[in-house]
Protein backbone atom coordinates (compact mmCIF):
# COMPACT_ATOMS: atom_id res chain seq x y z
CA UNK A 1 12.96 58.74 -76.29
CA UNK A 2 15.98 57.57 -73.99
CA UNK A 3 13.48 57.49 -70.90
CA UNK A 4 10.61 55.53 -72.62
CA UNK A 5 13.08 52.43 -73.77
CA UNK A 6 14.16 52.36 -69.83
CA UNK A 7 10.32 52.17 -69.20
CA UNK A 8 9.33 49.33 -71.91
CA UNK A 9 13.12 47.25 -70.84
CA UNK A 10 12.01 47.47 -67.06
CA UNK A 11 8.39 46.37 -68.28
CA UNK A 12 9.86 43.45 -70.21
CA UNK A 13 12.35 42.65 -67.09
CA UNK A 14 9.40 42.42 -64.90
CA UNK A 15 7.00 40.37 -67.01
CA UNK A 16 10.01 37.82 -67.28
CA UNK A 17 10.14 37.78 -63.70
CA UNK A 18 6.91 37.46 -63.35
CA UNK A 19 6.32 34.22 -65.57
CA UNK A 20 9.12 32.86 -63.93
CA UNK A 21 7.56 32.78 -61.02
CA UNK A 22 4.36 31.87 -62.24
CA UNK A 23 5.71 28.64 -63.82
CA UNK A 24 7.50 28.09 -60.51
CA UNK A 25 4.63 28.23 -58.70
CA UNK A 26 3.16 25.57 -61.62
CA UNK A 27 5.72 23.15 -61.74
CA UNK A 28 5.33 23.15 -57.64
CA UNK A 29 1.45 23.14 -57.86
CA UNK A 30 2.10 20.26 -61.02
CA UNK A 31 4.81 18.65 -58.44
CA UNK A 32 2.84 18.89 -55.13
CA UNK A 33 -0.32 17.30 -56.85
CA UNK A 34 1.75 14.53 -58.70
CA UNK A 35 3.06 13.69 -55.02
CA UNK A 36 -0.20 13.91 -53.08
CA UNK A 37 -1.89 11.37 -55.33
CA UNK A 38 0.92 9.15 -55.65
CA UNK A 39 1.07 8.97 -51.86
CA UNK A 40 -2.73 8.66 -51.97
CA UNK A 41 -2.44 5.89 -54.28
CA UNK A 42 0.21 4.13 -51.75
CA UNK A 43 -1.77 5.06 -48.85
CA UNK A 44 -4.53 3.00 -50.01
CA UNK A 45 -2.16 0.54 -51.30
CA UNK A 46 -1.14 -0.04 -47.65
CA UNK A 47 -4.50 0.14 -46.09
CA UNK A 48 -5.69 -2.54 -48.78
CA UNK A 49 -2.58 -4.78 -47.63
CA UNK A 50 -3.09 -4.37 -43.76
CA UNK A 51 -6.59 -5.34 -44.16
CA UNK A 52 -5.68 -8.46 -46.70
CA UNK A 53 -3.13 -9.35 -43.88
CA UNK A 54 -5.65 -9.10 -40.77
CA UNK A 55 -8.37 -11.38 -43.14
CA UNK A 56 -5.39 -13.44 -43.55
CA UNK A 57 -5.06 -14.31 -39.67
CA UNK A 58 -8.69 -14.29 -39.69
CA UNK A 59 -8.72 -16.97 -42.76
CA UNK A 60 -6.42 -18.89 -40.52
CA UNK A 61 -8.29 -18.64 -37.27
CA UNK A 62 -11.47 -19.91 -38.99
CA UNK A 63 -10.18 -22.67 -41.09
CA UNK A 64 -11.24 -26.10 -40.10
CA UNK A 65 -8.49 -27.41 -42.50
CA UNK A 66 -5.09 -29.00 -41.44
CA UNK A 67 -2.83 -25.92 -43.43
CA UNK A 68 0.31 -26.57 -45.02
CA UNK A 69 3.26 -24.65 -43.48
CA UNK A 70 2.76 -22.27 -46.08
CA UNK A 71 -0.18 -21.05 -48.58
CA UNK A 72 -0.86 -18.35 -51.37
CA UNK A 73 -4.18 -17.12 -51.52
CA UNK A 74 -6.11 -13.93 -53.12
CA UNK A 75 -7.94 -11.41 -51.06
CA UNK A 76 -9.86 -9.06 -52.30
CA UNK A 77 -7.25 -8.90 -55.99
CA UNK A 78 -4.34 -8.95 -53.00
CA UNK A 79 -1.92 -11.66 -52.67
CA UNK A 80 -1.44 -13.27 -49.17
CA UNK A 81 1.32 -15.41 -48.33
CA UNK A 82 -0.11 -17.55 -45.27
CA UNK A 83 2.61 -19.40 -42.74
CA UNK A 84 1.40 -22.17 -40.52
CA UNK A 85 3.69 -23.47 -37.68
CA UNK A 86 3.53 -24.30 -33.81
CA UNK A 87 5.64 -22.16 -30.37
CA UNK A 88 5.53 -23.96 -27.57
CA UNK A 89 2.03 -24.75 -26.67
CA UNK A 90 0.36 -22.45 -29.12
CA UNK A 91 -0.13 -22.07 -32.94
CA UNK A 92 1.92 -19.95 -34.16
CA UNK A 93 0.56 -17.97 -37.69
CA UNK A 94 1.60 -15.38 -40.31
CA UNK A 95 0.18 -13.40 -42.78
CA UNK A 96 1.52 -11.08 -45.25
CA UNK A 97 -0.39 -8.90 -47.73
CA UNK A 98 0.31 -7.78 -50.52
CA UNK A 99 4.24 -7.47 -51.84
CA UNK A 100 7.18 -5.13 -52.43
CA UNK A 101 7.42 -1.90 -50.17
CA UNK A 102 4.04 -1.53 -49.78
CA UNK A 103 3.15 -5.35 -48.07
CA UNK A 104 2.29 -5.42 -44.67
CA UNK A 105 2.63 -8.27 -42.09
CA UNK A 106 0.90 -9.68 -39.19
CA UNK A 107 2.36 -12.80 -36.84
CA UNK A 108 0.17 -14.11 -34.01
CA UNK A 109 -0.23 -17.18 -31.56
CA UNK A 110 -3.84 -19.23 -31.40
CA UNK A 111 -5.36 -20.85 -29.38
CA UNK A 112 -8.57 -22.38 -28.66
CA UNK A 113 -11.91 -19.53 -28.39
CA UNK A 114 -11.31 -19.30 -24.56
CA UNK A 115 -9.72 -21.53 -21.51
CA UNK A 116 -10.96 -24.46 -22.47
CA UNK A 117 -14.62 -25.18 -23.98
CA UNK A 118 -17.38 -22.83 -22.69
CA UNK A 119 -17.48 -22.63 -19.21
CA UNK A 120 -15.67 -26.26 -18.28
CA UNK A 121 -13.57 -26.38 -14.87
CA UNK A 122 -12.98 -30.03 -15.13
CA UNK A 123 -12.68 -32.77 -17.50
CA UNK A 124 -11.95 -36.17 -15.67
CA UNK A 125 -11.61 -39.40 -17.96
CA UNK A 126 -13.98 -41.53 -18.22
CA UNK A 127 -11.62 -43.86 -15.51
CA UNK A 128 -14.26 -46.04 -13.73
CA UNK A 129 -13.22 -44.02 -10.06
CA UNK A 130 -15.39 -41.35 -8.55
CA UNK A 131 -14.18 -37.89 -7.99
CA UNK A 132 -13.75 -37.81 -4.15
CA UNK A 133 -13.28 -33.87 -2.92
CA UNK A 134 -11.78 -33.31 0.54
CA UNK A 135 -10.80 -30.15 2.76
CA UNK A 136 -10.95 -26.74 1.44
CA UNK A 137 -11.66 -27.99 -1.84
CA UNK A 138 -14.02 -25.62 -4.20
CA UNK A 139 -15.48 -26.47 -8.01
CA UNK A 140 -16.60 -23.82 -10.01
CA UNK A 141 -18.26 -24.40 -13.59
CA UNK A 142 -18.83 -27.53 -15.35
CA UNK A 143 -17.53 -30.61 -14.76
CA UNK A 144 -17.00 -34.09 -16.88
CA UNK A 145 -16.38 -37.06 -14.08
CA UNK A 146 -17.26 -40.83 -14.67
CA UNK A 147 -20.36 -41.90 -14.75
CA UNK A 148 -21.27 -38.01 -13.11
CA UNK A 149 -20.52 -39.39 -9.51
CA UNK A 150 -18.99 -37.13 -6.87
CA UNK A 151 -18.45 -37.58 -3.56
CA UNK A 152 -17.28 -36.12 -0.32
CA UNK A 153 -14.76 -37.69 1.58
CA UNK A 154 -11.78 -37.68 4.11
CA UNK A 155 -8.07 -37.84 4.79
CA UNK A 156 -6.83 -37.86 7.76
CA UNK A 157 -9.49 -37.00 9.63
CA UNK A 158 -9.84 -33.71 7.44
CA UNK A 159 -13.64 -33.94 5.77
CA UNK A 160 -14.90 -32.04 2.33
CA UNK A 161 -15.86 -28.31 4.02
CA UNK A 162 -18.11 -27.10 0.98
CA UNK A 163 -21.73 -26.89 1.00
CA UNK A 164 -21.89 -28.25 -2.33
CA UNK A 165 -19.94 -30.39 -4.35
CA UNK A 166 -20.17 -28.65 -7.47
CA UNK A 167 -21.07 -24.68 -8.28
CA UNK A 168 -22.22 -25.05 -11.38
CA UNK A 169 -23.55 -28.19 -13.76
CA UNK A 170 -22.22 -32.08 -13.84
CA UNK A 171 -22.00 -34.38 -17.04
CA UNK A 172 -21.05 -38.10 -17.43
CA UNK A 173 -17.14 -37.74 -19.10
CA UNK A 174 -16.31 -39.67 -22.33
CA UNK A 175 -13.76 -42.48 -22.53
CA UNK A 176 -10.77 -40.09 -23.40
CA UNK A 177 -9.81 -36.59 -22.48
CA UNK A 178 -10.36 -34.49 -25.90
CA UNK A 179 -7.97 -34.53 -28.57
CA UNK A 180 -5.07 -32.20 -29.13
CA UNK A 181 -3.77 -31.48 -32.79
CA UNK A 182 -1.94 -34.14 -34.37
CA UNK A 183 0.04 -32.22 -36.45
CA UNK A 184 0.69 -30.08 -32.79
CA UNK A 185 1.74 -32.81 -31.03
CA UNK A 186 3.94 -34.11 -33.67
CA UNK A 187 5.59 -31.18 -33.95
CA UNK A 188 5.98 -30.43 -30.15
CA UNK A 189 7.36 -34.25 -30.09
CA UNK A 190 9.77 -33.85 -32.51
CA UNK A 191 11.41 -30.32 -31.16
CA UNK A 192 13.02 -32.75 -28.15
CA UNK A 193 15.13 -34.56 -31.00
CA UNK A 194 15.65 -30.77 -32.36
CA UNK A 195 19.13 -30.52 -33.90
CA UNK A 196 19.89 -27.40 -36.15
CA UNK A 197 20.58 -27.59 -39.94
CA UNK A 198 22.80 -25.43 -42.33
CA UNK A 199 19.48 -23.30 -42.74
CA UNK A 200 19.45 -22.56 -39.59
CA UNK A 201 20.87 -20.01 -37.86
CA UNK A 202 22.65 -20.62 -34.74
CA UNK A 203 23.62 -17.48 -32.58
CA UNK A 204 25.87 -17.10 -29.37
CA UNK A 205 24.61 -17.02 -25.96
CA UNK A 206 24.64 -13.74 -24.91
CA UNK A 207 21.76 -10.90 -24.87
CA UNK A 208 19.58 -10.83 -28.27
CA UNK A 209 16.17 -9.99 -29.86
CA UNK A 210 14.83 -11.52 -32.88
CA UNK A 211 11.70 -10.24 -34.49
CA UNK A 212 9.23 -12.90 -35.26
CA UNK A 213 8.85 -11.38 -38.85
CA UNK A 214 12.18 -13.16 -39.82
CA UNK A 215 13.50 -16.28 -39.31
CA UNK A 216 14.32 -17.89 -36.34
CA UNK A 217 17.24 -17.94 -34.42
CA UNK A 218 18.63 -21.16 -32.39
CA UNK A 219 21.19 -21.31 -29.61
CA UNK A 220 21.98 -25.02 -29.65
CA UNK A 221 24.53 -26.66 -26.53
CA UNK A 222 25.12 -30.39 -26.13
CA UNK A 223 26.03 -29.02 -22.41
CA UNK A 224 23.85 -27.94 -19.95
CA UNK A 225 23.11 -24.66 -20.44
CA UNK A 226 23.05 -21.54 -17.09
CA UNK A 227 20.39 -19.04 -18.77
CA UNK A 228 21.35 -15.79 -17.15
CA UNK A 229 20.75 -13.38 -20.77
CA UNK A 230 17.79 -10.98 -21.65
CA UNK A 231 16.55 -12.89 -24.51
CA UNK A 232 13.65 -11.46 -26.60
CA UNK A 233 11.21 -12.40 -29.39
CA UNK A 234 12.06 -15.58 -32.35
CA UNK A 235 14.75 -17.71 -30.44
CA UNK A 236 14.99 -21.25 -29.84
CA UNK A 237 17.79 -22.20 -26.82
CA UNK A 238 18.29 -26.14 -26.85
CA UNK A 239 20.34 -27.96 -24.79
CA UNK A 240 20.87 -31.89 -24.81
CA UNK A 241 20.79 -32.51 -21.26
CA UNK A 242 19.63 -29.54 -18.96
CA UNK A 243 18.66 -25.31 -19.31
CA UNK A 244 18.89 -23.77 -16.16
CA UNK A 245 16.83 -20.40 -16.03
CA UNK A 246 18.50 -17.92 -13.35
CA UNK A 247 15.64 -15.37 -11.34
CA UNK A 248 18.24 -12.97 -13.19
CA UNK A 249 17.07 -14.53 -16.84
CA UNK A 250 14.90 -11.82 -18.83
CA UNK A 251 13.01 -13.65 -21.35
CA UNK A 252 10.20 -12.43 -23.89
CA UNK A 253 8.04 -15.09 -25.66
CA UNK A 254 11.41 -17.52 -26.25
CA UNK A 255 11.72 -21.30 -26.69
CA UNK A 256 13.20 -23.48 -24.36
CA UNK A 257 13.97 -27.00 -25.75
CA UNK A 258 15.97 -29.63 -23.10
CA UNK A 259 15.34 -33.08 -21.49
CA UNK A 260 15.03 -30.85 -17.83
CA UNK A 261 14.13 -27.27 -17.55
CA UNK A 262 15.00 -26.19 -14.39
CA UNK A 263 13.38 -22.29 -13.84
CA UNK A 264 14.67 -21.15 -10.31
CA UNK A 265 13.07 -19.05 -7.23
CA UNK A 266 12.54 -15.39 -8.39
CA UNK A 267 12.21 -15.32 -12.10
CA UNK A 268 9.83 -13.69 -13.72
CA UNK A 269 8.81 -13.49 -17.40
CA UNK A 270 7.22 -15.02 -20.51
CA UNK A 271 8.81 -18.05 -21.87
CA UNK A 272 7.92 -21.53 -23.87
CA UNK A 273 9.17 -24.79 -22.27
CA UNK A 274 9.18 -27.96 -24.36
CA UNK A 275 10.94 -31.02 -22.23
CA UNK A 276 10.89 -34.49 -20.43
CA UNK A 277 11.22 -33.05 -16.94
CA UNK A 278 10.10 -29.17 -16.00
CA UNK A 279 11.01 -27.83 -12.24
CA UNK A 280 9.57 -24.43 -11.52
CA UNK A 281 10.31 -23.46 -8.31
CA UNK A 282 8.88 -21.55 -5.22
CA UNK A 283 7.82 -17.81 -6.12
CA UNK A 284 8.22 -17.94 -9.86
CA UNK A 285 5.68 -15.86 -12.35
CA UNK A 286 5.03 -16.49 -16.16
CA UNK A 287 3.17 -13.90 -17.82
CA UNK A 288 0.46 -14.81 -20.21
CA UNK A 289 1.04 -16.44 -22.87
CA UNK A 290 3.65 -18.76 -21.82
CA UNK A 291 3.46 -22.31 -22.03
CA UNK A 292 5.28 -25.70 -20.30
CA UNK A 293 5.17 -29.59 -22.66
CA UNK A 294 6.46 -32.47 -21.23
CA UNK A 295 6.69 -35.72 -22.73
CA UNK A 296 6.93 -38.83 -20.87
CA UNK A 297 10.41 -40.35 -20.70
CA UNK A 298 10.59 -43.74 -22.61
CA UNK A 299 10.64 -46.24 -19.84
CA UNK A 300 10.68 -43.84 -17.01
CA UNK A 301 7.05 -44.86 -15.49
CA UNK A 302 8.49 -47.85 -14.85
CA UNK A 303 10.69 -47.24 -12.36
CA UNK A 304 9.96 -47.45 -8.51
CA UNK A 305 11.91 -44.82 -7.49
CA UNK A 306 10.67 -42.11 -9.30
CA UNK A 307 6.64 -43.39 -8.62
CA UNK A 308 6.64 -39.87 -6.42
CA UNK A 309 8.47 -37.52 -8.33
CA UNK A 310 6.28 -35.70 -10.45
CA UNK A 311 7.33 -35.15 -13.61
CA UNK A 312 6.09 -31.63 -13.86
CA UNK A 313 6.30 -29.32 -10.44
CA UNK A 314 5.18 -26.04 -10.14
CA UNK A 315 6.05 -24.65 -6.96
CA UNK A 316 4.75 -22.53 -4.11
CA UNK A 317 3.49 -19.05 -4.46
CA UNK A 318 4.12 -19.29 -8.67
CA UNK A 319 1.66 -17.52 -10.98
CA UNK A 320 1.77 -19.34 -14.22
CA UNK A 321 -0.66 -17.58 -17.09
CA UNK A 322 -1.22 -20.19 -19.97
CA UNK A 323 -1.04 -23.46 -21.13
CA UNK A 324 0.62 -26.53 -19.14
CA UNK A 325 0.25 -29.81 -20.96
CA UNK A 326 1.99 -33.40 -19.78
CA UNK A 327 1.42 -36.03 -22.35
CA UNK A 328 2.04 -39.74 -22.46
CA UNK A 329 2.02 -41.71 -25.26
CA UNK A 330 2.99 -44.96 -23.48
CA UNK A 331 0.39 -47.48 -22.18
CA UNK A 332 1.76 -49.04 -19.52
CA UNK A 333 1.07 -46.62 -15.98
CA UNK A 334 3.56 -47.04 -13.10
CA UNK A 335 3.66 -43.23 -12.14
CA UNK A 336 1.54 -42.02 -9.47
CA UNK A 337 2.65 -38.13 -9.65
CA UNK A 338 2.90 -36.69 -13.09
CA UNK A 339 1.69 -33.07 -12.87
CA UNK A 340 2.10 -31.47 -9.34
CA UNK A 341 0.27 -27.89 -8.90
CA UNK A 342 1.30 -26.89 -5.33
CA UNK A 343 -0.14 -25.43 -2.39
CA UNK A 344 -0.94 -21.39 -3.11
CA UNK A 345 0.12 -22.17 -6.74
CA UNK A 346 -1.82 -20.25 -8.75
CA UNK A 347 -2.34 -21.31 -12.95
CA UNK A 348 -4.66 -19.20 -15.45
CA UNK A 349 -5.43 -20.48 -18.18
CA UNK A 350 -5.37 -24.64 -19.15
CA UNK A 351 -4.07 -28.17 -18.03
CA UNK A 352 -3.82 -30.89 -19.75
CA UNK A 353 -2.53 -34.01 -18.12
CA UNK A 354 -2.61 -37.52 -19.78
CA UNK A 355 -1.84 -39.12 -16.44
CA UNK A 356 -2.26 -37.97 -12.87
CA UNK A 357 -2.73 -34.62 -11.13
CA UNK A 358 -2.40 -33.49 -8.13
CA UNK A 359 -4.23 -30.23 -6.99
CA UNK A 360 -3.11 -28.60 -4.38
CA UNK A 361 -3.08 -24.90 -5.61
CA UNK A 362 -5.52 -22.94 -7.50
CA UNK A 363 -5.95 -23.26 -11.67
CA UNK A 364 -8.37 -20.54 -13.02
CA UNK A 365 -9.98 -21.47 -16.02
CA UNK A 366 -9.72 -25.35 -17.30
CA UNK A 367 -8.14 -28.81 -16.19
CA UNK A 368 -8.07 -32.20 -18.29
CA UNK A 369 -6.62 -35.16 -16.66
CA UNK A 370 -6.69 -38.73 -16.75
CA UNK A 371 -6.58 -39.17 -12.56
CA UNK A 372 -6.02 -37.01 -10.02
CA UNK A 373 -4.30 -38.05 -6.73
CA UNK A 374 -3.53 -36.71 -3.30
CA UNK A 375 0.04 -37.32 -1.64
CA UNK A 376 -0.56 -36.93 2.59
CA UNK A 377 2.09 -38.59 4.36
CA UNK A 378 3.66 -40.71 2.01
CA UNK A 379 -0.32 -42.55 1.14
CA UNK A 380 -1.40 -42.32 -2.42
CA UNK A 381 -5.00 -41.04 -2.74
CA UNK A 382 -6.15 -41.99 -6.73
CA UNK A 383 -9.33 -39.08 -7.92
CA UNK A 384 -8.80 -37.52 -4.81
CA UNK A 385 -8.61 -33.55 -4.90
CA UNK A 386 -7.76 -32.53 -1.18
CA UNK A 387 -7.76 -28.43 -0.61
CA UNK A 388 -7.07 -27.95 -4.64
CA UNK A 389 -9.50 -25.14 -6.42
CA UNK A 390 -10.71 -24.72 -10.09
CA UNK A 391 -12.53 -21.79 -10.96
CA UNK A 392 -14.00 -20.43 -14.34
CA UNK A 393 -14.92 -16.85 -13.37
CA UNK A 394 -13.22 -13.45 -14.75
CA UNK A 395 -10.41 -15.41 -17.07
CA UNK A 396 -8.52 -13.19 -19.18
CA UNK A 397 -10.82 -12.47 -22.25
CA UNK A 398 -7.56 -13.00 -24.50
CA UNK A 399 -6.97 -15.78 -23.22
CA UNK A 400 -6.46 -18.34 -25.78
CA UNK A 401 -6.84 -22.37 -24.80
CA UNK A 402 -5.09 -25.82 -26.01
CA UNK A 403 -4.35 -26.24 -29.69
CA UNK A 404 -7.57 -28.81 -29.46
CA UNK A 405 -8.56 -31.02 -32.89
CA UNK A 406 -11.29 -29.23 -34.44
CA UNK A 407 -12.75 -26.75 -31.94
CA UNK A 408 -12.90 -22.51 -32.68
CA UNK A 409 -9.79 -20.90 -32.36
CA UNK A 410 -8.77 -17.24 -31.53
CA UNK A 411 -6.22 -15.06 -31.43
CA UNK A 412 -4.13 -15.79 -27.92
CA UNK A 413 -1.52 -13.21 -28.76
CA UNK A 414 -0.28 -10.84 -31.09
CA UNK A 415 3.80 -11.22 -31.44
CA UNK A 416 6.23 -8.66 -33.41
């Protein structure tokens, strides 16, 4: 009798231990399940949000509208906060889908659907001058001139080498050079008078990064300010009289806000320049996108003296990938030299010069002016292009254009 209890309590032990184990291995099945479709559920959650943030850029790229900093719409049931603003010479866009943990966020720069419209090299106003081209000079694509007349000619006893004057197809030029984006130029206007408020918030100069997913950060100087840092990403660096950038300056996609930007011999980067007066030097390089805005100085034109000191240089042997834009809101013209593009210069991507050019270097993709002139020997040369190149062939295909009134935009760059 004594050996059959030890039998059934050793049964009864082990069928114990046995359920216990099998509701173990329930509660983990139970557990395991609960947590795969929960993070199914969120999975989904976030794919639904990413793709109601990338039709948000998209809603933003396609719009014809003139946005509101900020909108709310629906997508698909998911809420999308839209943000509309301006960097530099670029739209500047964000998009955020969906909200809480699971939201997901997308920040971009736009510009116009390629370097300029279609295939155009050259847009000359409608000035009542003919386009003379002299030396080495070579147009590629189409070109706007007045009244469609172009001409070979001479200076100096140097003649127009090309076999043709054009490679590729001629149309008369309007009155005025197309229109930029009011609310752009408004905006890029009004960053020269840029003074930061108690939202703002204004760092030290030293090394920094700043995601453009937050808000942005300023370094403000009334002094002149010697850019030697590694700054990265959402930063504005204002100075009231003069930024200096050093070839030892390590800049990502920042903002530089002055009356004179100064970039010296040997830097290289990606950068935003917004100014009265912009120097870049001899063997310089801007990666794509970066971008140079210069205003006309109230009253400056003018003044005799400074009749052949352009007002935008960029130097010798300098690779500059994206926009360039001088602009001029006065009427009166007493400059002869606004936008200077020298010899073995090399610029992809657009110009945009409400005054006068002069081409000596090579811009591939898309040039607006008013005039251009040649400078040899001290003689002024008005729509003269003498040894200066525009091409339209193999441009970046991300290459986004001019923030242009109503034309198709696209995605120039994706920021973080």
């Amino acid at each position: 009798m004594r050996g059959g209890n030890k039998i059934k309590a050793s049964a009864l032990q082990f069928a114990i231990l046995v359920s216990v184990i099998v509701a173990l291995l329930l509660s983990s099945f139970l557990l395991f399940t609960y947590t795969y479709s929960n993070f199914s559920l969120r999975t989904d959650k976030v794919l639904h949000n990413i793709e109601a943030s990338q039709k948000g850029i998209d809603y933003l790229v396609n719009s014809d509208d003139h946005l509101t900093d900020s909108l709310e719409i629906a997508i698909e049931d998911v809420p999308v906060v839209l943000k509309n603003n301006f960097w530099g010479g670029f739209q500047l866009v964000h998009s955020r889908g969906g909200a809480g943990s699971t939201s997901f966020e997308k920040v971009a720069l736009l510009g116009t659907a390629g370097p300029g419209i279609g295939s155009l090299s050259i847009f000359l106003e409608n000035n009542q001058l003919p386009l003379v081209l002299v030396g080495d000079t070579r147009i590629e694509g189409d070109i706007y001139t007045p009244e469609n007349i172009i001409k070979p000619g001479s200076i100096a006893g140097h003649y127009y080498a090309g076999d043709k004057l054009v490679y590729g197809r001629r149309y008369h030029s309007a009155q005025n050079l197309p229109e930029l984006d009011a609310r752009w130029r408004f905006y890029a206007q009004n960053m020269l008078n840029f003074i930061p408020d108690g939202g703002e918030a204004v760092i030290r100069l030293e090394n920094s990064t700043n995601s453009f997913f937050g808000n942005r950060q300023v370094i403000y100087q009334v002094d002149k300010i010697f850019l030697n840092e590694s700054l990265s990403g959402n930063i504005v660096v204002v100075s009231r009289k003069e930024i200096e950038v050093s070839p030892f300056a390590k800049l990502d996609q920042v903002l530089l806000v002055a009356p004179k930007v100064i970039v010296r011999t040997g830097f290289e980067g990606n950068a935003h320049v917004i100014s009265e007066e912009a120097v870049i030097e001899d063997k310089v390089r801007f990666h794509y996108p970066s971008s140079i805005v210069v205003f006309a100085k109230e009253g400056e034109n003018r003044k005799p003296e400074n009749s052949y000191k352009p007002t935008i240089q960029i130097g010798e042997h300098t690779l500059f990938e994206g926009n360039i834009l001088y602009l001029n809101a006065s009427e009166q013209e007493g400059r002869k030299n606004d936008l200077l593009l020298a010899k073995n210069s090399f610029i992809e991507g657009n110009v945009y010069c409400e005054g006068y050019t002069e081409l000596e270097g090579t811009v591939k993709g898309s040039l607006y002016t008013k005039y251009f002139v040649a400078n040899h020997r001290g003689s002024l040369y008005i729509n003269h292009i003498y040894d200066g190149k525009v091409l339209t062939g193999n441009v970046k295909p991300e290459m986004g254009g001019l923030v242009l009134e109503g034309t198709e935009k696209k995605v120039a760059a994706w920021l973080y």
